[in-house]
PDB file of N, CA and C in Angstrom:
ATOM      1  N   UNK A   1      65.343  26.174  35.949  1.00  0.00           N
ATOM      2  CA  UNK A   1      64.686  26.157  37.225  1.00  0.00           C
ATOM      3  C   UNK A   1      64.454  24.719  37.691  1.00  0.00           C
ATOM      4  N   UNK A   2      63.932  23.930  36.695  1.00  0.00           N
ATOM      5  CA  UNK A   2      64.031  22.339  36.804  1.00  0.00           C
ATOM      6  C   UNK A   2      65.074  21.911  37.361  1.00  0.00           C
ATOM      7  N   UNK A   3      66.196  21.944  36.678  1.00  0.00           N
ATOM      8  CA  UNK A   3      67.641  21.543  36.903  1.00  0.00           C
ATOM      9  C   UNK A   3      67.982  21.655  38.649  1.00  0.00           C
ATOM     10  N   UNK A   4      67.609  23.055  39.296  1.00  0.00           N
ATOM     11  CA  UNK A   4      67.779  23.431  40.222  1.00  0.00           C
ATOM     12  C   UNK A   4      66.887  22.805  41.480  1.00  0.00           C
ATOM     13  N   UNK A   5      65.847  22.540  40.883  1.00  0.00           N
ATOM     14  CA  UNK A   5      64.667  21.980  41.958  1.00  0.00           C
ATOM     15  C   UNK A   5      65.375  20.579  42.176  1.00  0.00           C
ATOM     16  N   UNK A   6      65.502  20.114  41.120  1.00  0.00           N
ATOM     17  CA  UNK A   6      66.027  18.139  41.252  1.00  0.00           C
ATOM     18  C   UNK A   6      67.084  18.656  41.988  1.00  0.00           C
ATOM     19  N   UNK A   7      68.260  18.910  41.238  1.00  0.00           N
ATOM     20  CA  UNK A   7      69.482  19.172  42.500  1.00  0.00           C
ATOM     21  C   UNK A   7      68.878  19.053  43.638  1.00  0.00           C
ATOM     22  N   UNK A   8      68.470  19.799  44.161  1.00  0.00           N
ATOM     23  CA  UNK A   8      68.296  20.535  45.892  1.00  0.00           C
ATOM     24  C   UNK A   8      67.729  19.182  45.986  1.00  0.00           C
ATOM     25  N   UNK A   9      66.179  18.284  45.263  1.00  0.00           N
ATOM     26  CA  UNK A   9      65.562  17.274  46.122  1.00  0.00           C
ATOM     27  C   UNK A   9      67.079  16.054  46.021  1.00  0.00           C
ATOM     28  N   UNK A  10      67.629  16.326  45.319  1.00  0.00           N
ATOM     29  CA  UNK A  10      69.102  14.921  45.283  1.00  0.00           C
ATOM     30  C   UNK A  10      69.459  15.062  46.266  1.00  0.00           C
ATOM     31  N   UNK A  11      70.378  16.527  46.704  1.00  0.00           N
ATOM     32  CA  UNK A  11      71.247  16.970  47.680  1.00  0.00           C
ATOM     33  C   UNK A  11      70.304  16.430  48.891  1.00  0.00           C
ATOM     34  N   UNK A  12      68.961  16.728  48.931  1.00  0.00           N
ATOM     35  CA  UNK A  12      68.394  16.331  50.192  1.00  0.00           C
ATOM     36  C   UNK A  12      68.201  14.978  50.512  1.00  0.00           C
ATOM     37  N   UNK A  13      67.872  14.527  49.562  1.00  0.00           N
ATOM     38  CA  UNK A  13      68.184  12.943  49.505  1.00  0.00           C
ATOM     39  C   UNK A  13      69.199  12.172  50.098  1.00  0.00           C
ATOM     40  N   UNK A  14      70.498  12.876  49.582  1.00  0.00           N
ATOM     41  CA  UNK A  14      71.526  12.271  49.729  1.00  0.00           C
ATOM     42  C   UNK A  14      71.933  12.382  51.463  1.00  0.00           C
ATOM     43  N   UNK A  15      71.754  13.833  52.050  1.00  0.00           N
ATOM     44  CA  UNK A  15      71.861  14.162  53.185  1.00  0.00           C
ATOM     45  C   UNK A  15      70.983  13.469  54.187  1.00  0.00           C
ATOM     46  N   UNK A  16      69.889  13.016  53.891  1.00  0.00           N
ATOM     47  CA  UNK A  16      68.616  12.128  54.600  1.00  0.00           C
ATOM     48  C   UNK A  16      69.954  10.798  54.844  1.00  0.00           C
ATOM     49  N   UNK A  17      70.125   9.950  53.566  1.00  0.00           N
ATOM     50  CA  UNK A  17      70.907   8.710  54.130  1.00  0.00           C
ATOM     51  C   UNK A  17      72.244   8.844  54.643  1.00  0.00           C
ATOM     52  N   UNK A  18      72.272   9.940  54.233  1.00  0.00           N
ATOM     53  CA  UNK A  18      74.326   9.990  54.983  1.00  0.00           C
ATOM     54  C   UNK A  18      73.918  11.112  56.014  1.00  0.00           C
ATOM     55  N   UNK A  19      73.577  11.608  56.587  1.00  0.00           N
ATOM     56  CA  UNK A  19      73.658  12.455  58.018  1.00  0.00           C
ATOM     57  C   UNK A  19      75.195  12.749  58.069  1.00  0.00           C
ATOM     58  N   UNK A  20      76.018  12.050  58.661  1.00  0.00           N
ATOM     59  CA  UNK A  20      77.454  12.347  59.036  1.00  0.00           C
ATOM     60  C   UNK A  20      77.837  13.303  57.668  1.00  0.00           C
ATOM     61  N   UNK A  21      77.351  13.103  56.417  1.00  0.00           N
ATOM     62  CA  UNK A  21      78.118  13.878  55.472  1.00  0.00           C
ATOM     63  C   UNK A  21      77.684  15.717  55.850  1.00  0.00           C
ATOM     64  N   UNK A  22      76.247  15.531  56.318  1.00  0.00           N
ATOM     65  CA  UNK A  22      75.941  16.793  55.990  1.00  0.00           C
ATOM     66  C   UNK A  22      76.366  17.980  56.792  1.00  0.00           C
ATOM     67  N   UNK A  23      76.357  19.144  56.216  1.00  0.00           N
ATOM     68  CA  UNK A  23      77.286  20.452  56.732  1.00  0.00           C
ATOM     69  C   UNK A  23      76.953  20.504  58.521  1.00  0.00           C
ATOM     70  N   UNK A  24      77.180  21.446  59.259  1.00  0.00           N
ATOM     71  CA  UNK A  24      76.326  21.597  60.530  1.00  0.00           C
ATOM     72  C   UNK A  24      75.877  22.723  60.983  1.00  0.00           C
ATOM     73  N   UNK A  25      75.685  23.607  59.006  1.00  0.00           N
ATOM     74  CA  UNK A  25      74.918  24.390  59.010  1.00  0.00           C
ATOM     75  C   UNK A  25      73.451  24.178  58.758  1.00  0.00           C
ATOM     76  N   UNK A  26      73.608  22.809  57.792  1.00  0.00           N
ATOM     77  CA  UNK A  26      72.347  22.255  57.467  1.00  0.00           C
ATOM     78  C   UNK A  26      71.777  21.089  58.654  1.00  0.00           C
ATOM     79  N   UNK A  27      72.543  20.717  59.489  1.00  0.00           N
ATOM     80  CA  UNK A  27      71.725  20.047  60.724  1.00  0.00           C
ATOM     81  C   UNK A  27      71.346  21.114  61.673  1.00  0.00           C
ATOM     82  N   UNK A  28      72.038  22.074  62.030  1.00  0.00           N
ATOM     83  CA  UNK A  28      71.157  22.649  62.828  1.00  0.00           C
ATOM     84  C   UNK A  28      70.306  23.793  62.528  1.00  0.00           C
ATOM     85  N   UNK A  29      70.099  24.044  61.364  1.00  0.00           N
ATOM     86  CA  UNK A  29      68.742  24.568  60.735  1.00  0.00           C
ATOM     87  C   UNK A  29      67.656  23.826  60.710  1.00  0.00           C
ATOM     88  N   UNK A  30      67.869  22.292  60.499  1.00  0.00           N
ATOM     89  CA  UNK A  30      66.466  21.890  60.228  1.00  0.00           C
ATOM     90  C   UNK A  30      65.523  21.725  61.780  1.00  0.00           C
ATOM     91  N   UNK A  31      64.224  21.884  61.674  1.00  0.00           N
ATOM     92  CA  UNK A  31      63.505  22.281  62.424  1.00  0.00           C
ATOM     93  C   UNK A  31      62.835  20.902  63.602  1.00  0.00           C
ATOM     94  N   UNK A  32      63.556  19.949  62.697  1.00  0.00           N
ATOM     95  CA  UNK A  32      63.395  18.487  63.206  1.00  0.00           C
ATOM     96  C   UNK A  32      64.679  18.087  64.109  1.00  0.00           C
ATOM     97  N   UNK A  33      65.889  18.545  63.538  1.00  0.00           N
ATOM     98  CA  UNK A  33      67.105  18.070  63.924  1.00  0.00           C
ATOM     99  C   UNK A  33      67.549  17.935  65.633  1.00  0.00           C
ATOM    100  N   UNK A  34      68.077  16.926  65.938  1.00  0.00           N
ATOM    101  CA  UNK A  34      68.639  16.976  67.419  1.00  0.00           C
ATOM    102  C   UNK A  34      69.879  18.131  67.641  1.00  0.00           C
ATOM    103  N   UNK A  35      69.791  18.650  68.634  1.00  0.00           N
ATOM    104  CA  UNK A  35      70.880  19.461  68.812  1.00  0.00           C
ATOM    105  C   UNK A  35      72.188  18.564  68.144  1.00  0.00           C
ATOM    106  N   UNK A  36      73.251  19.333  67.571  1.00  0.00           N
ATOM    107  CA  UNK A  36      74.171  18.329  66.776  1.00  0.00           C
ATOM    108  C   UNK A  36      75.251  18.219  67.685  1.00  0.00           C
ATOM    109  N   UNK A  37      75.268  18.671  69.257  1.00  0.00           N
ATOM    110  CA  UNK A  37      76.438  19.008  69.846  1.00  0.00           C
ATOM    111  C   UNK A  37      75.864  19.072  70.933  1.00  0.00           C
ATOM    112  N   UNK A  38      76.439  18.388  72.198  1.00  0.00           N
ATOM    113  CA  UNK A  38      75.840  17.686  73.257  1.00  0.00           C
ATOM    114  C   UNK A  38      76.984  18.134  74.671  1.00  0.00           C
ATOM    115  N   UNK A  39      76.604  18.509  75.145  1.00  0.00           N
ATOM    116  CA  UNK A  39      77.358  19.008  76.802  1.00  0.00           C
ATOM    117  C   UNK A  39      77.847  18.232  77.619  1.00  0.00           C
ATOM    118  N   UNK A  40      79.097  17.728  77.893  1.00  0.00           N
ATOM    119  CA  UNK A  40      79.254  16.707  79.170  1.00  0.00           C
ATOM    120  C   UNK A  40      79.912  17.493  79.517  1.00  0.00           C
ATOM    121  N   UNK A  41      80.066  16.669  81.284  1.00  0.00           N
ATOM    122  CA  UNK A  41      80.386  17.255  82.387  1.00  0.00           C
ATOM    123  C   UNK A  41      82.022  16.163  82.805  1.00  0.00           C
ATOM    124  N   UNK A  42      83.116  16.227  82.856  1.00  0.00           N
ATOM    125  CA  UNK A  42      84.119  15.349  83.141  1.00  0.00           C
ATOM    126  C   UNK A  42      84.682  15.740  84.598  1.00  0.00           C
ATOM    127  N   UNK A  43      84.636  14.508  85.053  1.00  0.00           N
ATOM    128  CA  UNK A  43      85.661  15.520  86.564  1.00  0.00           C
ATOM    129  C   UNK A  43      86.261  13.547  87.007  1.00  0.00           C
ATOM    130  N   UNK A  44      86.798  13.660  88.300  1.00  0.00           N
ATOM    131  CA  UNK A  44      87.359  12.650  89.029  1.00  0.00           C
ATOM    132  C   UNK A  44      86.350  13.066  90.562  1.00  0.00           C
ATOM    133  N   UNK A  45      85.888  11.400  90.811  1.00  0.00           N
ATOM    134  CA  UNK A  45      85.387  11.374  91.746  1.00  0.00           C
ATOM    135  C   UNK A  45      86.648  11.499  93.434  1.00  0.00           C
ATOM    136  N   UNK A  46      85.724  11.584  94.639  1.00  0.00           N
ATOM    137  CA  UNK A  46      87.152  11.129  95.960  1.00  0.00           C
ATOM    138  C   UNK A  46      87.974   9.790  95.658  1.00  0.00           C
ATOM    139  N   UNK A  47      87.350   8.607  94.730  1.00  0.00           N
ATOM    140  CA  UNK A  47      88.310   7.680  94.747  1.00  0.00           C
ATOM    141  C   UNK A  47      89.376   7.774  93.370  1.00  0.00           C
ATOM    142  N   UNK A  48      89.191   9.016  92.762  1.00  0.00           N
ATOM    143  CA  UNK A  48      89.900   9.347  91.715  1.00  0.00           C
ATOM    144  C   UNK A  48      89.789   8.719  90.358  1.00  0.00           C
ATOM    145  N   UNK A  49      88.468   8.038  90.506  1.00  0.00           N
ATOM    146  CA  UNK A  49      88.129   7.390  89.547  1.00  0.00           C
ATOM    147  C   UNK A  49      87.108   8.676  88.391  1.00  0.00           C
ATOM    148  N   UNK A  50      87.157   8.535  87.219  1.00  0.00           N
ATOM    149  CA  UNK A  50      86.630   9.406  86.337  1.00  0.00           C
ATOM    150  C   UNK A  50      84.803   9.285  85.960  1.00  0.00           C
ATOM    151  N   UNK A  51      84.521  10.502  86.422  1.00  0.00           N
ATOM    152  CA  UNK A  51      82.968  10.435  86.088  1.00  0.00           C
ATOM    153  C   UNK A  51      82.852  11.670  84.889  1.00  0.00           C
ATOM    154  N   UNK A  52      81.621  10.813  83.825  1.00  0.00           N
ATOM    155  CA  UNK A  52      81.615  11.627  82.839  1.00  0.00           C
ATOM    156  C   UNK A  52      80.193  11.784  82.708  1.00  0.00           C
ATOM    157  N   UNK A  53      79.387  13.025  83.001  1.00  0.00           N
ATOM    158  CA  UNK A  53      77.867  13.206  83.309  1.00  0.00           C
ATOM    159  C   UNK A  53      77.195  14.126  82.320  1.00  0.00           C
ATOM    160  N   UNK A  54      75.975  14.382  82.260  1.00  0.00           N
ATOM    161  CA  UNK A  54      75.419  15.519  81.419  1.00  0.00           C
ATOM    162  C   UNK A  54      74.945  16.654  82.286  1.00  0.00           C
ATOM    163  N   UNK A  55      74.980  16.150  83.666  1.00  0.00           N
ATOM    164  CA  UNK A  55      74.985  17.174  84.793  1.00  0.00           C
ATOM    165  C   UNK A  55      76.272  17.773  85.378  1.00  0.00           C
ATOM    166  N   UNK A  56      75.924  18.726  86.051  1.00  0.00           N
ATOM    167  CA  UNK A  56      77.468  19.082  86.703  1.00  0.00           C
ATOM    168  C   UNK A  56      77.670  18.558  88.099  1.00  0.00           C
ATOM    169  N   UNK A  57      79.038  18.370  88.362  1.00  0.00           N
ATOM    170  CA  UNK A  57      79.126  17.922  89.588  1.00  0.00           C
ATOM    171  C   UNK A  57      78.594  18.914  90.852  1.00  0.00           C
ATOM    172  N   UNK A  58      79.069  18.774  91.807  1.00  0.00           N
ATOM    173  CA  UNK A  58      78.411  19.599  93.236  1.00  0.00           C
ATOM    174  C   UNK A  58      79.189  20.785  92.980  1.00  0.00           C
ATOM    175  N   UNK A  59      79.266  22.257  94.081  1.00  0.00           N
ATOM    176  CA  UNK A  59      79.987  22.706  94.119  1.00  0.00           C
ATOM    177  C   UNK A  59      81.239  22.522  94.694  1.00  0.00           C
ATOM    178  N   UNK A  60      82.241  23.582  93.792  1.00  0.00           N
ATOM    179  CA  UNK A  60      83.891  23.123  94.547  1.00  0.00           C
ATOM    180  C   UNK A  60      84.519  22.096  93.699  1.00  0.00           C
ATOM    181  N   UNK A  61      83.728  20.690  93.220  1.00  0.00           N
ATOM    182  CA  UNK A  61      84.202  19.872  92.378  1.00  0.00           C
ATOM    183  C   UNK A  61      84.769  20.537  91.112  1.00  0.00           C
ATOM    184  N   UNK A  62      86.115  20.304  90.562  1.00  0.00           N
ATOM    185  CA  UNK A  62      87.078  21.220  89.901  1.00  0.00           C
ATOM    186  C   UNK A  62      86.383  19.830  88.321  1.00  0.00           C
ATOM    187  N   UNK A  63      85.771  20.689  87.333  1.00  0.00           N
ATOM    188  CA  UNK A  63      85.403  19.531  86.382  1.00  0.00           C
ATOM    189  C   UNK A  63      85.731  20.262  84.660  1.00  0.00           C
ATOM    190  N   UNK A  64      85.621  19.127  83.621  1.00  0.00           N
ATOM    191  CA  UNK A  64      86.073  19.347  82.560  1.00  0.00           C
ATOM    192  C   UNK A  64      84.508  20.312  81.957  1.00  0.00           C
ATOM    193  N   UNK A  65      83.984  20.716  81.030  1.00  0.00           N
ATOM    194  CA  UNK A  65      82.752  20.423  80.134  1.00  0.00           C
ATOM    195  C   UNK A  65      83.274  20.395  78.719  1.00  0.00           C
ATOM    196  N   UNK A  66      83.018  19.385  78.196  1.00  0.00           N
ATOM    197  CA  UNK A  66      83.208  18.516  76.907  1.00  0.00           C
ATOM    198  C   UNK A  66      82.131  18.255  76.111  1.00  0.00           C
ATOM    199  N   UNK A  67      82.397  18.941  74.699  1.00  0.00           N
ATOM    200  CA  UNK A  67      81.150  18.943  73.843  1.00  0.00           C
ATOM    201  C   UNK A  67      81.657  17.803  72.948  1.00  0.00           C
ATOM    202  N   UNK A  68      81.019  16.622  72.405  1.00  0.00           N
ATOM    203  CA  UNK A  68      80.677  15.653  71.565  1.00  0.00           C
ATOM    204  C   UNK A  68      79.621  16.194  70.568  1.00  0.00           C
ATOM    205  N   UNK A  69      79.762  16.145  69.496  1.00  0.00           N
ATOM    206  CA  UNK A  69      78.646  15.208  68.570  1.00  0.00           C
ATOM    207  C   UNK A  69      77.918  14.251  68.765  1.00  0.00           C
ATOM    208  N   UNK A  70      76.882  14.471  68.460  1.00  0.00           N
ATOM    209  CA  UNK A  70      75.861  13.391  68.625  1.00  0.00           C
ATOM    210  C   UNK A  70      75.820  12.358  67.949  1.00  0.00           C
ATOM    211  N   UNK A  71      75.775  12.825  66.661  1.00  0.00           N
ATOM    212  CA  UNK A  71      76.027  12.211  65.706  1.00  0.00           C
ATOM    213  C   UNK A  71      77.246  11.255  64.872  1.00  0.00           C
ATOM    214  N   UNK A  72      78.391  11.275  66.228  1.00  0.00           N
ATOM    215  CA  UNK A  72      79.639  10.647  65.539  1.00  0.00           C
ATOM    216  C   UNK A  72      79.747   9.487  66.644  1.00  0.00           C
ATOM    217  N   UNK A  73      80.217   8.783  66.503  1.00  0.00           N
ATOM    218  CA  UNK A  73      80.511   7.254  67.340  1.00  0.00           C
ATOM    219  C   UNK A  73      81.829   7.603  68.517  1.00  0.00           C
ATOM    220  N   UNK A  74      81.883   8.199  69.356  1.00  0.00           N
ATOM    221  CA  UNK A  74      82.415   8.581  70.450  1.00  0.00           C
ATOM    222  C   UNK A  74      83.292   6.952  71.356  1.00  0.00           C
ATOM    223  N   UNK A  75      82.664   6.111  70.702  1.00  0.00           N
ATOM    224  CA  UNK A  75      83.251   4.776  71.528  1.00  0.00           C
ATOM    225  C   UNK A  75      84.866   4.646  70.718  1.00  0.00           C
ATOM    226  N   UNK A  76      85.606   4.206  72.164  1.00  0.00           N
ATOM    227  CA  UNK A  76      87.345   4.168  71.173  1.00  0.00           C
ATOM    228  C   UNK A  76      87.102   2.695  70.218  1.00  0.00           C
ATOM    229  N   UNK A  77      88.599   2.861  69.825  1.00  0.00           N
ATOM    230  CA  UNK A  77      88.533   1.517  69.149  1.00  0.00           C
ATOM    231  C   UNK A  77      89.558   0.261  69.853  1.00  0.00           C
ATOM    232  N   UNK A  78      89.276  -0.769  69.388  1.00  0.00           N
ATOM    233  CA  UNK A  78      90.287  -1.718  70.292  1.00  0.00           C
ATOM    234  C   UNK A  78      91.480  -1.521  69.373  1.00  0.00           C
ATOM    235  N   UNK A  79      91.689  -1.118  68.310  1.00  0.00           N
ATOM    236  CA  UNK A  79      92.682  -1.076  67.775  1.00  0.00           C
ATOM    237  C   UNK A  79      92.648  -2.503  66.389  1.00  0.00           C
ATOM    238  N   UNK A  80      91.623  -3.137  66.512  1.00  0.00           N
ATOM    239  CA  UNK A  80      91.394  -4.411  65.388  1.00  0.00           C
ATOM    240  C   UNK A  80      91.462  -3.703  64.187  1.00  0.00           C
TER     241      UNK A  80
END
């Protein structure tokens, strides 16, 4: 029963400093956790330039909705 208690406080341990490792059954159970999965809104404005919102555009505006992680680094890379 010992054996089992340490496990679980390790496993929790370990999941406290690494977040990205943990399942996203166990982030979105906990009662603290941020939603792990976040709503955007993608469309092209009249100058055809790209807007990416957490709101939706007006009506009629023809738009993407794109779920991210919260938790993962969404910025590209330069390629370095």
């Amino acid at each position: 029963m010992l054996l089992l208690l340490l496990g679980g406080v390790a496993m929790a341990g370990f999941w406290y400093y690494q977040p990205q490792q943990r399942p996203d059954w166990v982030t979105e159970s906990l009662p603290i956790a941020p939603k792990s999965k976040v709503a955007l809104y993608r469309w092209k404005d009249e100058r055809g330039e790209w807007v990416v919102s957490d709101q939706k555009p007006a009506d009629g505006v023809e738009f993407e909705r794109v779920e991210i992680r919260n938790d993962v680094n969404v910025m590209p890379s330069n390629g370095n």
